[in-house]
PDB file of N, CA and C in Angstrom:
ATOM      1  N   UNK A   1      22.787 -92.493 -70.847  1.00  0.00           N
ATOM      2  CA  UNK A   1      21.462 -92.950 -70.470  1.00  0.00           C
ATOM      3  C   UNK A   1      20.687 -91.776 -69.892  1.00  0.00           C
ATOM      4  N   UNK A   2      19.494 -91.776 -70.001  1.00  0.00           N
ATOM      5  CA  UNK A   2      18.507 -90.833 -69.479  1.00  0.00           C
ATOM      6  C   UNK A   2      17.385 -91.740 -68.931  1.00  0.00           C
ATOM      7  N   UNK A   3      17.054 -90.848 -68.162  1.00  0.00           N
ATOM      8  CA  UNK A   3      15.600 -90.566 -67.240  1.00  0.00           C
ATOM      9  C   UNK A   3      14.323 -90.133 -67.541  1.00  0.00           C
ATOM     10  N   UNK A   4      13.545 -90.247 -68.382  1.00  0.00           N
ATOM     11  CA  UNK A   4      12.560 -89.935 -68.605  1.00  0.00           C
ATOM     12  C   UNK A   4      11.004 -89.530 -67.027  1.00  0.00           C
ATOM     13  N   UNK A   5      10.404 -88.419 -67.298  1.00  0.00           N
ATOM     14  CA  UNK A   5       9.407 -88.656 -66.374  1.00  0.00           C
ATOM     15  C   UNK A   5       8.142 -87.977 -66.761  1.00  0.00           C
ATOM     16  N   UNK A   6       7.348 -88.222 -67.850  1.00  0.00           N
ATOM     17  CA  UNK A   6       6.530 -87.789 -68.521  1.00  0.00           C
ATOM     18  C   UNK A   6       5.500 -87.698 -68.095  1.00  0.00           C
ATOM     19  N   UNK A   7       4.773 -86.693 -67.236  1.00  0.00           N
ATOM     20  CA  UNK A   7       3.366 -86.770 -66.803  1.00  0.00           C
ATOM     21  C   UNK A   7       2.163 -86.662 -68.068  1.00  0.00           C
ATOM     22  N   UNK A   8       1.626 -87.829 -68.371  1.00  0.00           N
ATOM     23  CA  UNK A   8       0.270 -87.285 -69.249  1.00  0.00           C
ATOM     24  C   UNK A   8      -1.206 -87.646 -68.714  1.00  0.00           C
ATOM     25  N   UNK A   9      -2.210 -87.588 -69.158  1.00  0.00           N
ATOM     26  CA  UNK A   9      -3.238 -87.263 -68.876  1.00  0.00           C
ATOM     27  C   UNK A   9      -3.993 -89.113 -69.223  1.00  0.00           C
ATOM     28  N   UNK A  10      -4.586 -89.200 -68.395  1.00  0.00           N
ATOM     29  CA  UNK A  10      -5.102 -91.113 -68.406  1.00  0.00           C
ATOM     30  C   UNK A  10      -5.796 -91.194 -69.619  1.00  0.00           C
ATOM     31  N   UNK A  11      -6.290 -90.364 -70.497  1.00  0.00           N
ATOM     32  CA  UNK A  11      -7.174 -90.656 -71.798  1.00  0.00           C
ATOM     33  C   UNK A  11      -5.780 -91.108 -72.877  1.00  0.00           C
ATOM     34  N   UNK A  12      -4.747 -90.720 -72.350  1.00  0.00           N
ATOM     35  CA  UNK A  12      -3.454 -90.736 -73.553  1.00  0.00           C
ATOM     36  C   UNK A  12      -2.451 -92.133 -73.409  1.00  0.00           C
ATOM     37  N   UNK A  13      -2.596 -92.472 -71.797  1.00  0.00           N
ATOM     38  CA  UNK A  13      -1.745 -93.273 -71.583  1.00  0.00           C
ATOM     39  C   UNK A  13      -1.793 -94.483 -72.064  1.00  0.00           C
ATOM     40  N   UNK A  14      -3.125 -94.785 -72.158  1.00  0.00           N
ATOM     41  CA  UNK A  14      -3.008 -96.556 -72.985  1.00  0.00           C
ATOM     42  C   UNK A  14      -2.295 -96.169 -74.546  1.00  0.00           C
ATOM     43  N   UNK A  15      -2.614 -95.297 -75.376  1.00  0.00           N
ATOM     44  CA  UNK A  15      -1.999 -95.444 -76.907  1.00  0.00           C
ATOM     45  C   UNK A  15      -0.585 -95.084 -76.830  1.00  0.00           C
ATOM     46  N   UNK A  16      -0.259 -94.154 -75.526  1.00  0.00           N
ATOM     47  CA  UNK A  16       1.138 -93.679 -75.776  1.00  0.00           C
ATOM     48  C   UNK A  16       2.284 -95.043 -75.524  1.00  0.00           C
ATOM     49  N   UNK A  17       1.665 -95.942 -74.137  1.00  0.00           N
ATOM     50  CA  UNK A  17       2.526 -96.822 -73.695  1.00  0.00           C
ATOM     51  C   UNK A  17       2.364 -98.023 -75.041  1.00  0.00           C
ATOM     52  N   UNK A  18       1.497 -97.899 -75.121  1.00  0.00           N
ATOM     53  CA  UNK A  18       1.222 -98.975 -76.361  1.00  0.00           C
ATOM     54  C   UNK A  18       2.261 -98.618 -77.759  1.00  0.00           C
ATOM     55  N   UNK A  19       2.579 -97.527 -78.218  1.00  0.00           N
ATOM     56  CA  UNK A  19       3.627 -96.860 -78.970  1.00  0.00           C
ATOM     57  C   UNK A  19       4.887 -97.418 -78.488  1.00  0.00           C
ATOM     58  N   UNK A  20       4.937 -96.831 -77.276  1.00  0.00           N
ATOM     59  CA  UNK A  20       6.262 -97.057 -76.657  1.00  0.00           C
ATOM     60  C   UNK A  20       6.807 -98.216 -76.433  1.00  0.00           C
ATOM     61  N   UNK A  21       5.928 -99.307 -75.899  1.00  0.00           N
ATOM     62  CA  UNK A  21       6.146-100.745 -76.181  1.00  0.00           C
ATOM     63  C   UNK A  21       6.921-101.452 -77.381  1.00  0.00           C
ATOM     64  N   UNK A  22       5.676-101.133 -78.465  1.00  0.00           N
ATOM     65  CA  UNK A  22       6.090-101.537 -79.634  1.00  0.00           C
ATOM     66  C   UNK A  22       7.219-101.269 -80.349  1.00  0.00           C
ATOM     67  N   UNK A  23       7.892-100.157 -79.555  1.00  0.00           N
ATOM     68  CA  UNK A  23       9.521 -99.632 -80.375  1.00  0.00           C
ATOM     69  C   UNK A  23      10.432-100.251 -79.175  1.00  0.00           C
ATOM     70  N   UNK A  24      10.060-100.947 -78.436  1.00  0.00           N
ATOM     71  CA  UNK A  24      11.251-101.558 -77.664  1.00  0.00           C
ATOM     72  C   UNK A  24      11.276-100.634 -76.733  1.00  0.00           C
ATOM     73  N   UNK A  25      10.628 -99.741 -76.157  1.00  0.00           N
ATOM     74  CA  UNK A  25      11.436 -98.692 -74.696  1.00  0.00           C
ATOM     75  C   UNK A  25      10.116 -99.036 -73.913  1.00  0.00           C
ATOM     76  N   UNK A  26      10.790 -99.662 -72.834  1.00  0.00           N
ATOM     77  CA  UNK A  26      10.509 -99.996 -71.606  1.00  0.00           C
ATOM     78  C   UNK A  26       9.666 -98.848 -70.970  1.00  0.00           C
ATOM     79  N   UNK A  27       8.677 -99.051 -70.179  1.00  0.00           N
ATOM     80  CA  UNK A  27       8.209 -98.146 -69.239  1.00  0.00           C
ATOM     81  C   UNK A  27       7.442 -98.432 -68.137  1.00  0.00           C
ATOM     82  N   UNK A  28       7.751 -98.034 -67.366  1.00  0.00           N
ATOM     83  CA  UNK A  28       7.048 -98.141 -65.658  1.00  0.00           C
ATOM     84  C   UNK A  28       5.566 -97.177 -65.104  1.00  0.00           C
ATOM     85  N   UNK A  29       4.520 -97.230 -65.471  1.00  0.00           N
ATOM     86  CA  UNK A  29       3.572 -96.211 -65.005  1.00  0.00           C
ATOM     87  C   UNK A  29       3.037 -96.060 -63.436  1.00  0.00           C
ATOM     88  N   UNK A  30       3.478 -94.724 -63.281  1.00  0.00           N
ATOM     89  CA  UNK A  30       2.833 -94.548 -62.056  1.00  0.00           C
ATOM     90  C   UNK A  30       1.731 -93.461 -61.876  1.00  0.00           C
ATOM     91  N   UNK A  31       0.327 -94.085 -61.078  1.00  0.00           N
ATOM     92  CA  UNK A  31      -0.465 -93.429 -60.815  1.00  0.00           C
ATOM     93  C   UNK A  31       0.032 -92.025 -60.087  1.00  0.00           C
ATOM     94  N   UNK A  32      -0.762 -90.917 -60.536  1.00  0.00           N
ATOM     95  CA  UNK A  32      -0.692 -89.368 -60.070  1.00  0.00           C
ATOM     96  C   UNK A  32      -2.162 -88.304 -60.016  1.00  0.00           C
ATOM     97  N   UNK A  33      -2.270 -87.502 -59.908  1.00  0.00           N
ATOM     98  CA  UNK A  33      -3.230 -86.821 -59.621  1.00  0.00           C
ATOM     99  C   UNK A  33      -2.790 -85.396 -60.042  1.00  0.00           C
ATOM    100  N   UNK A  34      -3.173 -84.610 -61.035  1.00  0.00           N
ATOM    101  CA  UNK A  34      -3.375 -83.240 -61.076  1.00  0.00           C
ATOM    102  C   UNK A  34      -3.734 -82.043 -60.460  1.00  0.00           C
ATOM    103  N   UNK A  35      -3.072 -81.577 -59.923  1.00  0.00           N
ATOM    104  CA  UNK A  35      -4.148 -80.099 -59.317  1.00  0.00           C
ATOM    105  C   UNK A  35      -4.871 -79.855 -59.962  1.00  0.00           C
ATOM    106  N   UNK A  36      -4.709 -79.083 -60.621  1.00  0.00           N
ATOM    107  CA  UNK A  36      -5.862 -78.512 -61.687  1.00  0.00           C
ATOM    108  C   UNK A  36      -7.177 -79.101 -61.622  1.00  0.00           C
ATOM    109  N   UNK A  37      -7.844 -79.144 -61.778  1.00  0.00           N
ATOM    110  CA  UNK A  37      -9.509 -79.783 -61.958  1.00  0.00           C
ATOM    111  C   UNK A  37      -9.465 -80.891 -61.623  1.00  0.00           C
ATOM    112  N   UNK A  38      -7.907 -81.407 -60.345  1.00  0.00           N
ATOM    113  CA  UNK A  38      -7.907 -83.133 -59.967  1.00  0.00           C
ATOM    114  C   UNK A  38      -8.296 -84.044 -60.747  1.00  0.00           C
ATOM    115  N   UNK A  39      -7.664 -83.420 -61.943  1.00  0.00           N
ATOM    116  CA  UNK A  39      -8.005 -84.592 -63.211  1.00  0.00           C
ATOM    117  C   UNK A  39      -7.292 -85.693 -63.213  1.00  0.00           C
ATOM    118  N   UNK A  40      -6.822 -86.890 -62.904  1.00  0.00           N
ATOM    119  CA  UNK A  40      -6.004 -87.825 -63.073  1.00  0.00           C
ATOM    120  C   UNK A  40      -5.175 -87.753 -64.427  1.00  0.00           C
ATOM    121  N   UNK A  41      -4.269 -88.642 -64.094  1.00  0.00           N
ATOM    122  CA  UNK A  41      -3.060 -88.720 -64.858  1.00  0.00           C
ATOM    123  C   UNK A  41      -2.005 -89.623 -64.365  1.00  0.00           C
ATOM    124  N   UNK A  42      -1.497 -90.227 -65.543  1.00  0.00           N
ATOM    125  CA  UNK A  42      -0.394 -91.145 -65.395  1.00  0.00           C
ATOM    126  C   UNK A  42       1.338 -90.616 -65.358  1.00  0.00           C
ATOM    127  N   UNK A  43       1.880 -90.753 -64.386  1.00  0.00           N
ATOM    128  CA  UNK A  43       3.561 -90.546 -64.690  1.00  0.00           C
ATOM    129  C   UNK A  43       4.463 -91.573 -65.095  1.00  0.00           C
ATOM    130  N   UNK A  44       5.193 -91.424 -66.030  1.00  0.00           N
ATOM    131  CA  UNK A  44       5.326 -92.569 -67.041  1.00  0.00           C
ATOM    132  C   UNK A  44       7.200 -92.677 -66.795  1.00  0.00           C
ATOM    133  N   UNK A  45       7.592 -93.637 -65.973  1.00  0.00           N
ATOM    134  CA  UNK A  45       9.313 -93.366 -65.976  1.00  0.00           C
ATOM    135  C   UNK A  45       9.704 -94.269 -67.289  1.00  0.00           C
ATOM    136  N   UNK A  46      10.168 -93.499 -68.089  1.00  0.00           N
ATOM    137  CA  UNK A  46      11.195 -94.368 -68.942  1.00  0.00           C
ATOM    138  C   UNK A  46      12.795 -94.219 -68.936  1.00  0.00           C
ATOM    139  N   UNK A  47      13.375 -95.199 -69.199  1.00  0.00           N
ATOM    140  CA  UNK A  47      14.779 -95.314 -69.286  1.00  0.00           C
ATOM    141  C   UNK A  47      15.094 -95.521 -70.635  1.00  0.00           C
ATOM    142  N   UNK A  48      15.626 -94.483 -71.496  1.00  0.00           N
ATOM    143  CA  UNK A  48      16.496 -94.407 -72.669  1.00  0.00           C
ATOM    144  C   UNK A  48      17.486 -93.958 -72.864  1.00  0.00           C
ATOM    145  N   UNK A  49      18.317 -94.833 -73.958  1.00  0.00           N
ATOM    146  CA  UNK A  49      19.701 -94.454 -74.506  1.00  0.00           C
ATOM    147  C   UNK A  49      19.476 -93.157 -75.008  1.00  0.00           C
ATOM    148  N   UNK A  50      20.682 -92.179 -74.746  1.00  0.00           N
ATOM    149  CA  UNK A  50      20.938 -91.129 -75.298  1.00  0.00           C
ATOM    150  C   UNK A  50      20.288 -90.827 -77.079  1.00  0.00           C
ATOM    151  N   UNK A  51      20.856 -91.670 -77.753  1.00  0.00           N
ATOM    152  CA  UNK A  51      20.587 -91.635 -78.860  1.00  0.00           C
ATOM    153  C   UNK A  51      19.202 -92.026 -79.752  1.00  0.00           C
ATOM    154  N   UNK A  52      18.496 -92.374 -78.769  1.00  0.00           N
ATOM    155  CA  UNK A  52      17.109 -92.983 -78.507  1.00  0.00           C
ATOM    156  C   UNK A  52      16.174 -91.620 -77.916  1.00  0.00           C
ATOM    157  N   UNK A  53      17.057 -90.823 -77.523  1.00  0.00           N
ATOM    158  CA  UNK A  53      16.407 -89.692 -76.740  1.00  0.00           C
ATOM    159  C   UNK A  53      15.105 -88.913 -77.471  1.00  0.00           C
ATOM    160  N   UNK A  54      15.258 -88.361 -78.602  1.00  0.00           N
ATOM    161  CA  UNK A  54      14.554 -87.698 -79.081  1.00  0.00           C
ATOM    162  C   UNK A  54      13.353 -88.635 -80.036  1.00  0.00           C
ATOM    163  N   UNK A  55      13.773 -89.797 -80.395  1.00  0.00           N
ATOM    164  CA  UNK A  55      12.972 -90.781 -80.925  1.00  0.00           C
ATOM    165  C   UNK A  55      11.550 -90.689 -79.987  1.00  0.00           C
ATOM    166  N   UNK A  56      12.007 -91.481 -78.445  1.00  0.00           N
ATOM    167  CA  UNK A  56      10.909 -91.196 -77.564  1.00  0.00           C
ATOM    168  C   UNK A  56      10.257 -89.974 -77.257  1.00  0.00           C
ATOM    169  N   UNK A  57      11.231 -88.880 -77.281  1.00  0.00           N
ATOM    170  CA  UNK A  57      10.085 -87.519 -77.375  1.00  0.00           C
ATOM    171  C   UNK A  57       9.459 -87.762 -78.666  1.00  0.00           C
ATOM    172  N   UNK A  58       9.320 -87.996 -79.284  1.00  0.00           N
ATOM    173  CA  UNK A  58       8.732 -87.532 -80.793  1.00  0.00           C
ATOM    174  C   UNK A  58       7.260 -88.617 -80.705  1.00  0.00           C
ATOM    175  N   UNK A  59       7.574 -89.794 -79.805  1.00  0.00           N
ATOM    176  CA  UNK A  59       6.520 -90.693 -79.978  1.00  0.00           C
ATOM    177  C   UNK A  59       5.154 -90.103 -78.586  1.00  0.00           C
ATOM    178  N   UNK A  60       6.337 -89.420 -77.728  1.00  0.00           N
ATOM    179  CA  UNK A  60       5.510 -88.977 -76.734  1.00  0.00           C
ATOM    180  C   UNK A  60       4.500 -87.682 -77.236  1.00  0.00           C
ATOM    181  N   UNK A  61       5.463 -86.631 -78.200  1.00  0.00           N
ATOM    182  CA  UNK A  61       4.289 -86.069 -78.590  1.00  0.00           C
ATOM    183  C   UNK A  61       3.304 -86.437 -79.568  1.00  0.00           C
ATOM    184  N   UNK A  62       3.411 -87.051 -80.109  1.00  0.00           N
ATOM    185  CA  UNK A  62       2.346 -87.458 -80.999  1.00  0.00           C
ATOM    186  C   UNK A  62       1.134 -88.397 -80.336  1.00  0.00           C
ATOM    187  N   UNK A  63       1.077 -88.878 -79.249  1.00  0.00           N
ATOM    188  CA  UNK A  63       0.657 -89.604 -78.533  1.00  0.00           C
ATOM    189  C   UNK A  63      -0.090 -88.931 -77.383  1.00  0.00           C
ATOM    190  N   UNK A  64       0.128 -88.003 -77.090  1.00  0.00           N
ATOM    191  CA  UNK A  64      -0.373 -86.869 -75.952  1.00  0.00           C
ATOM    192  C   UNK A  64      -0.464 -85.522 -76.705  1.00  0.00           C
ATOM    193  N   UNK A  65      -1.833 -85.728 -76.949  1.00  0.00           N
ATOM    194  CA  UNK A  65      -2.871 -84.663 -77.483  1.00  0.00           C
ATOM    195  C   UNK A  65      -3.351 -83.848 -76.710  1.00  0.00           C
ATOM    196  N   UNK A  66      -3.066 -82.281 -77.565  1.00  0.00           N
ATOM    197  CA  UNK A  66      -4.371 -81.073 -76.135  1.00  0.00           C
ATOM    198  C   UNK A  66      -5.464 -81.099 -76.974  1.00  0.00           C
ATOM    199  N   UNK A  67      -6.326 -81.297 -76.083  1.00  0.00           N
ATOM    200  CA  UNK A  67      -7.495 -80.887 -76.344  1.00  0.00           C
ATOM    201  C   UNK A  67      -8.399 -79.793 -75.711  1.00  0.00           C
ATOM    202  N   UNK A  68      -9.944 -79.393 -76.310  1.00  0.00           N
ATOM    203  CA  UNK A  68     -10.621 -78.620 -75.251  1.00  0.00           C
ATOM    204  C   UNK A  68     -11.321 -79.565 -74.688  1.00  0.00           C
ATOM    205  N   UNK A  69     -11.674 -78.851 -73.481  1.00  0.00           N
ATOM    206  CA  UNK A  69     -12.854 -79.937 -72.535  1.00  0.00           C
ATOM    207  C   UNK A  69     -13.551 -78.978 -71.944  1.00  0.00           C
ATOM    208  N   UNK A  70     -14.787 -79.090 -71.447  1.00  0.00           N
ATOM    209  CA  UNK A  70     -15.817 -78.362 -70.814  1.00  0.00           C
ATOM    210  C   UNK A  70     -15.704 -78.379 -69.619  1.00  0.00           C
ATOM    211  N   UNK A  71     -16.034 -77.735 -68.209  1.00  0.00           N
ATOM    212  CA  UNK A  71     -15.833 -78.265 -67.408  1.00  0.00           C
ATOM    213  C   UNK A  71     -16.448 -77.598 -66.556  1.00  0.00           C
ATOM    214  N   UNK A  72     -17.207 -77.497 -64.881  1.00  0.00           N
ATOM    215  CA  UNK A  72     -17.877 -76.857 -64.394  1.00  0.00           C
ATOM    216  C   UNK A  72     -16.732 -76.826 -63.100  1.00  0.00           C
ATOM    217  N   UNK A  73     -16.435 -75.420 -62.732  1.00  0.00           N
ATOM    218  CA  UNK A  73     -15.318 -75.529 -61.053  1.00  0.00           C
ATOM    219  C   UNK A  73     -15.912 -76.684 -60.249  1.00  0.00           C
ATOM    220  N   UNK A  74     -15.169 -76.547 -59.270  1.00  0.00           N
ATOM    221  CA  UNK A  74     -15.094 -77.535 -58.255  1.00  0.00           C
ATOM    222  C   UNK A  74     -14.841 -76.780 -57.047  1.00  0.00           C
ATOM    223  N   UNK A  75     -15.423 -77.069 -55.377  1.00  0.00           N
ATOM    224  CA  UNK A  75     -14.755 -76.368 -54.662  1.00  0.00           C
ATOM    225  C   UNK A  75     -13.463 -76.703 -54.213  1.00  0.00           C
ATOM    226  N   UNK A  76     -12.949 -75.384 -54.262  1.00  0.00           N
ATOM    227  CA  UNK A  76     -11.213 -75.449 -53.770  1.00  0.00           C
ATOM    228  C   UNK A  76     -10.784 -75.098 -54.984  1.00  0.00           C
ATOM    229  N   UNK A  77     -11.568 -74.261 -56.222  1.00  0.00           N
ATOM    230  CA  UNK A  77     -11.126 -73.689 -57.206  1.00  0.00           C
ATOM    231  C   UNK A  77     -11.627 -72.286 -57.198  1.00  0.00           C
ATOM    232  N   UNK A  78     -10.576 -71.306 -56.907  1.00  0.00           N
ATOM    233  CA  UNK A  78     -11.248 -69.731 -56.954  1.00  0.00           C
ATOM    234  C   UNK A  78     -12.051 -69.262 -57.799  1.00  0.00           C
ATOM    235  N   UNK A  79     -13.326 -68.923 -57.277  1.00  0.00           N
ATOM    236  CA  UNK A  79     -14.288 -68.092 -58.404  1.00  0.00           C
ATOM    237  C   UNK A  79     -15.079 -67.219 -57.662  1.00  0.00           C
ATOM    238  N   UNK A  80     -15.814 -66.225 -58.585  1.00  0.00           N
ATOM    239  CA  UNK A  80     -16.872 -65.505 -57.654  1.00  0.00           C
ATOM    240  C   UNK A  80     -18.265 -66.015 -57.507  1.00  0.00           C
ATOM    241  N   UNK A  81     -19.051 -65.649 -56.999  1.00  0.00           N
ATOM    242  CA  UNK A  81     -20.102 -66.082 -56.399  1.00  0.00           C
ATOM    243  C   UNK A  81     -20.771 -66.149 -57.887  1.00  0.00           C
ATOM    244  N   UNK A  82     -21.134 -64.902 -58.934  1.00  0.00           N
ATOM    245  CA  UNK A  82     -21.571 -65.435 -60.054  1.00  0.00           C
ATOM    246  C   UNK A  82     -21.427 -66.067 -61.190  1.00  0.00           C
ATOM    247  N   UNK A  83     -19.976 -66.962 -61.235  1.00  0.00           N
ATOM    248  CA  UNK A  83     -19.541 -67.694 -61.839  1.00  0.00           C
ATOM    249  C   UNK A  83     -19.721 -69.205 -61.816  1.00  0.00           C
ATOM    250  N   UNK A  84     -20.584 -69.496 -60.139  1.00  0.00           N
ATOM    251  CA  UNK A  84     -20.130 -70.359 -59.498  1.00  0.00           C
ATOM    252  C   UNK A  84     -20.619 -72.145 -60.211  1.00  0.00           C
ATOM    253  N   UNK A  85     -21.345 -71.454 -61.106  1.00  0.00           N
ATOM    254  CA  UNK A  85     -22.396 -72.715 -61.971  1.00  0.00           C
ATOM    255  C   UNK A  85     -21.547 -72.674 -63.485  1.00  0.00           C
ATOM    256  N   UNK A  86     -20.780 -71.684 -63.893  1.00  0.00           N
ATOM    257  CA  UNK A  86     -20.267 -71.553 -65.489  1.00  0.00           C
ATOM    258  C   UNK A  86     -19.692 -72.026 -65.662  1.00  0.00           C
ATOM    259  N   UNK A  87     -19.862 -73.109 -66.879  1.00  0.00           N
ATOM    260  CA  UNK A  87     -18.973 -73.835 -67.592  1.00  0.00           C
ATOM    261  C   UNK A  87     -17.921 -73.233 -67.806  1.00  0.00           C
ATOM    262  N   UNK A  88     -16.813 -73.985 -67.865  1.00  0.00           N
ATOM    263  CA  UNK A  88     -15.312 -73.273 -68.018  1.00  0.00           C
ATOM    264  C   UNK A  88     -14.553 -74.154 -69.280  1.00  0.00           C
ATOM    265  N   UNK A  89     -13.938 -73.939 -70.257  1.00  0.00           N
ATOM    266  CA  UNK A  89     -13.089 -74.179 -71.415  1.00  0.00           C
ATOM    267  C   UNK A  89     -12.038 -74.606 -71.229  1.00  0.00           C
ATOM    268  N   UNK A  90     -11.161 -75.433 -70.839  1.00  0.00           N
ATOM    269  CA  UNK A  90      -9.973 -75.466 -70.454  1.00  0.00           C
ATOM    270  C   UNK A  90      -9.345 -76.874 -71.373  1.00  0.00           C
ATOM    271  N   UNK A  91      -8.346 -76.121 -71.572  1.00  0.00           N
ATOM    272  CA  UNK A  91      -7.132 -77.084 -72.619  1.00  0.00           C
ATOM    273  C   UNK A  91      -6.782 -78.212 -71.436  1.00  0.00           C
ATOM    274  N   UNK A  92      -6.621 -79.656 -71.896  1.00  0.00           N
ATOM    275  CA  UNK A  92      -6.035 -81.085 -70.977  1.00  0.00           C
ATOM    276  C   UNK A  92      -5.425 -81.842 -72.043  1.00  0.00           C
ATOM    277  N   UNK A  93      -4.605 -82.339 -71.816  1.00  0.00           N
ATOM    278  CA  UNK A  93      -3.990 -83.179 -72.720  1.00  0.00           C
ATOM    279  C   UNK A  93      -2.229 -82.844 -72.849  1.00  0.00           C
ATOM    280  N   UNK A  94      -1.927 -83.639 -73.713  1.00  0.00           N
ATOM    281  CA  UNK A  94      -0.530 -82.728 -73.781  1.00  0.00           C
ATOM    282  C   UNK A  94       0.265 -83.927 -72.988  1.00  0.00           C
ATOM    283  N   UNK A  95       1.914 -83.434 -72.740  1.00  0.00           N
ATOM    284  CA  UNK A  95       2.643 -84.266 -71.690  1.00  0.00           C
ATOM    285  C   UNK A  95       3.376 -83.244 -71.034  1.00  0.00           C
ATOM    286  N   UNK A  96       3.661 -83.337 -70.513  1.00  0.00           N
ATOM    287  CA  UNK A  96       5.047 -82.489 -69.011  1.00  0.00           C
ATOM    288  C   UNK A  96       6.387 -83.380 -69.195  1.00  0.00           C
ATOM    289  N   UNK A  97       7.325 -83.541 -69.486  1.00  0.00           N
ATOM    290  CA  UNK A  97       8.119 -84.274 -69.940  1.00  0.00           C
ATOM    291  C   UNK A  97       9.672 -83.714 -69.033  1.00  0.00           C
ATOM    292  N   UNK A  98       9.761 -84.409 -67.958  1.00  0.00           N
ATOM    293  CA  UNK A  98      11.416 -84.051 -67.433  1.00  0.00           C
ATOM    294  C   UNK A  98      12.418 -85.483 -67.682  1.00  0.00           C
ATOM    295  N   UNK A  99      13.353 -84.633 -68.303  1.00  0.00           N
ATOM    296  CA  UNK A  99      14.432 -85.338 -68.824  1.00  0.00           C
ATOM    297  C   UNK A  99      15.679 -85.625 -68.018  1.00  0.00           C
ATOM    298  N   UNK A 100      16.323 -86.336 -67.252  1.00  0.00           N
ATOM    299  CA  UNK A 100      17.287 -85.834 -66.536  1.00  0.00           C
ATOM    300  C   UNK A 100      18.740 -87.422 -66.774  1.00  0.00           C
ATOM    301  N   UNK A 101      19.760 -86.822 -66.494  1.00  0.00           N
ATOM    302  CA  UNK A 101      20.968 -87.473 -66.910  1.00  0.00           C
ATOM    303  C   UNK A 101      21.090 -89.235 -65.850  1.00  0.00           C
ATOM    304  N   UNK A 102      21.447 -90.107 -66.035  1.00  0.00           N
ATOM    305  CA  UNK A 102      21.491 -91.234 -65.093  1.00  0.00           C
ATOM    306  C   UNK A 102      22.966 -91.355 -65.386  1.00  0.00           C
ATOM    307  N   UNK A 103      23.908 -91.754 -63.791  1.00  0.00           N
ATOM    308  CA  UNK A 103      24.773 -91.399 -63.564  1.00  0.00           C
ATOM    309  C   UNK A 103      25.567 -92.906 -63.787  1.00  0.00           C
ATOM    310  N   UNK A 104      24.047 -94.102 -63.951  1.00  0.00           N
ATOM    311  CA  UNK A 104      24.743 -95.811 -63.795  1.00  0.00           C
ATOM    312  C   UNK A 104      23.184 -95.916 -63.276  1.00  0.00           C
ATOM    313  N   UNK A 105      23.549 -97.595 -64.283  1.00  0.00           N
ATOM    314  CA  UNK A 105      22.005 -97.964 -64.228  1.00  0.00           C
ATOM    315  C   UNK A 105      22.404 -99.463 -64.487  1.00  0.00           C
ATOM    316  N   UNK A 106      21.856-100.237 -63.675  1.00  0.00           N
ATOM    317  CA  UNK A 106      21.846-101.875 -63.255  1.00  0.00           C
ATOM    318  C   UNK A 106      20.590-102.554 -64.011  1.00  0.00           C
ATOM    319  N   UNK A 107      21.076-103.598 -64.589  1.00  0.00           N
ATOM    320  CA  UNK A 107      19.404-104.544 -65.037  1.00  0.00           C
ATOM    321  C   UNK A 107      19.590-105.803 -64.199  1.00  0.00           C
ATOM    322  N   UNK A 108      19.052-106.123 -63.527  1.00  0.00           N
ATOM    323  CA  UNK A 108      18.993-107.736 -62.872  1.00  0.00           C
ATOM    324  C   UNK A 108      18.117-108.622 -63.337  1.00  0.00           C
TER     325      UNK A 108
END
């Protein structure tokens, strides 16, 4: 059994869990917050069989897209004084995906 803990980005999470549903793997979402540009985002615990393992990566990437986005700093983001209005380019999307071993796992 594994641990899933997939951070993705809130524009992804309704189609990804909606994927994930529909193939039978369970998932628990928990609200999170990004550093980065305090963009929100969902952390997604799933519990899968070993052999199930890579199935769910495969649905997770296809489901959590990078994209570009526009974006203007924020304070509490380093810049210089003449930057301080410039749109900035920055890739969002995607997943963060930690995988880790479960040692025993109970259903009630």
């Amino acid at each position: 059994m594994k641990l899933l803990f997939a951070v993705v980005q809130n524009d992804d999470v309704k189609s990804l869990t909606r994927a994930l549903v529909d193939h039978d793997i369970s998932v628990t979402r928990i609200s999170s917050t990004g550093g980065f540009l305090r963009g929100g985002n969902t952390t997604l615990m799933i519990g899968i069989e070993e052999e199930r393992l890579e199935f769910a990566l495969s649905i997770i990437r296809e489901k959590s897209s990078r994209r570009h986005s526009v974006t203007v700093p924020t304070a509490g983001i380093p810049h210089t004084a003449d930057s301080a209005a410039m749109p900035l380019t920055v890739v969002v999307g995607g997943a963060t995906v930690f995988v880790l071993d479960v040692a025993d796992f109970k259903k009630f």
